[in-house]
Protein backbone atom coordinates (compact mmCIF):
# COMPACT_ATOMS: atom_id res chain seq x y z
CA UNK A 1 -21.46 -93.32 105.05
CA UNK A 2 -21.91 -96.54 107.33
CA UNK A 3 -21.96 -98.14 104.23
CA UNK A 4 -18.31 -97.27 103.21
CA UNK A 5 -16.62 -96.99 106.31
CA UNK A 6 -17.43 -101.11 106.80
CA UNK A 7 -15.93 -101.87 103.17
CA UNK A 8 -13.14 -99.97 104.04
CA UNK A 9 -12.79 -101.72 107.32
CA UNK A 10 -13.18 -105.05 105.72
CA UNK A 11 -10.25 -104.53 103.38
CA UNK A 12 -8.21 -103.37 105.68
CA UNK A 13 -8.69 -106.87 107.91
CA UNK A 14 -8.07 -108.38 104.09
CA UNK A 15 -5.15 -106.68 103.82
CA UNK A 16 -3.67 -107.14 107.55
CA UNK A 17 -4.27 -110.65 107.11
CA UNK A 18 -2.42 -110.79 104.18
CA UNK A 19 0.44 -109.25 105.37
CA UNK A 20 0.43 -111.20 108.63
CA UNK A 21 0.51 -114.77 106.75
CA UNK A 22 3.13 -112.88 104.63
CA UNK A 23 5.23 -112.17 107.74
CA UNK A 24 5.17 -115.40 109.67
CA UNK A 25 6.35 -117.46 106.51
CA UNK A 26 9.19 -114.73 105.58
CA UNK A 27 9.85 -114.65 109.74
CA UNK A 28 10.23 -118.31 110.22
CA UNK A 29 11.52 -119.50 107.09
CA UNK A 30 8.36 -121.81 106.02
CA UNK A 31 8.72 -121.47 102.12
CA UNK A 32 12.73 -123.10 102.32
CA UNK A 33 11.61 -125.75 104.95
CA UNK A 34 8.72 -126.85 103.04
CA UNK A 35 10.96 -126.40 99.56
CA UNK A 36 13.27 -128.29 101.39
CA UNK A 37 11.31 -131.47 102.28
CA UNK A 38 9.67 -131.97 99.38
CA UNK A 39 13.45 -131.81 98.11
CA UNK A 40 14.20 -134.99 100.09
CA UNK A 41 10.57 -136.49 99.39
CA UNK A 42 11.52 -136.05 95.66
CA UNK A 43 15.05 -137.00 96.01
CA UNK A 44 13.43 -140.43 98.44
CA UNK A 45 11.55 -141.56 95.36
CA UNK A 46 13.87 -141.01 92.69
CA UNK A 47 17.38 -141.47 93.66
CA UNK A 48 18.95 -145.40 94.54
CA UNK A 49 21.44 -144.38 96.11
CA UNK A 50 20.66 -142.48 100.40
CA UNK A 51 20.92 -139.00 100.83
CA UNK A 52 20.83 -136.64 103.94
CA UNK A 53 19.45 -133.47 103.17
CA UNK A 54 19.36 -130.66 105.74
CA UNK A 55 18.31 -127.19 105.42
């Protein structure tokens, strides 16, 4: 019984975590900001011409 009750606790530290790190990137916005500088990284090496990129 020990047995199961710590595989059930360690998924469910699995899964909080999970839906933590889910949270804070939907809660501060980290996939767009990070989407967005590699945007102007990208844009940096390839276009001639300066552009001003915010998100």
């Amino acid at each position: 019984m020990k047995t199961v009750l710590n595989v059930l606790w360690t998924i469910f530290k699995i899964l909080f975590a999970v839906v933590a790190v889910l949270f804070v990137v939907y809660f501060w916005n980290l996939d767009q900001k990070v989407l967005g500088w590699v945007y102007t990284q990208v844009n940096r090496i390839h276009d001639r011409k300066n552009v001003d990129i915010k998100f």
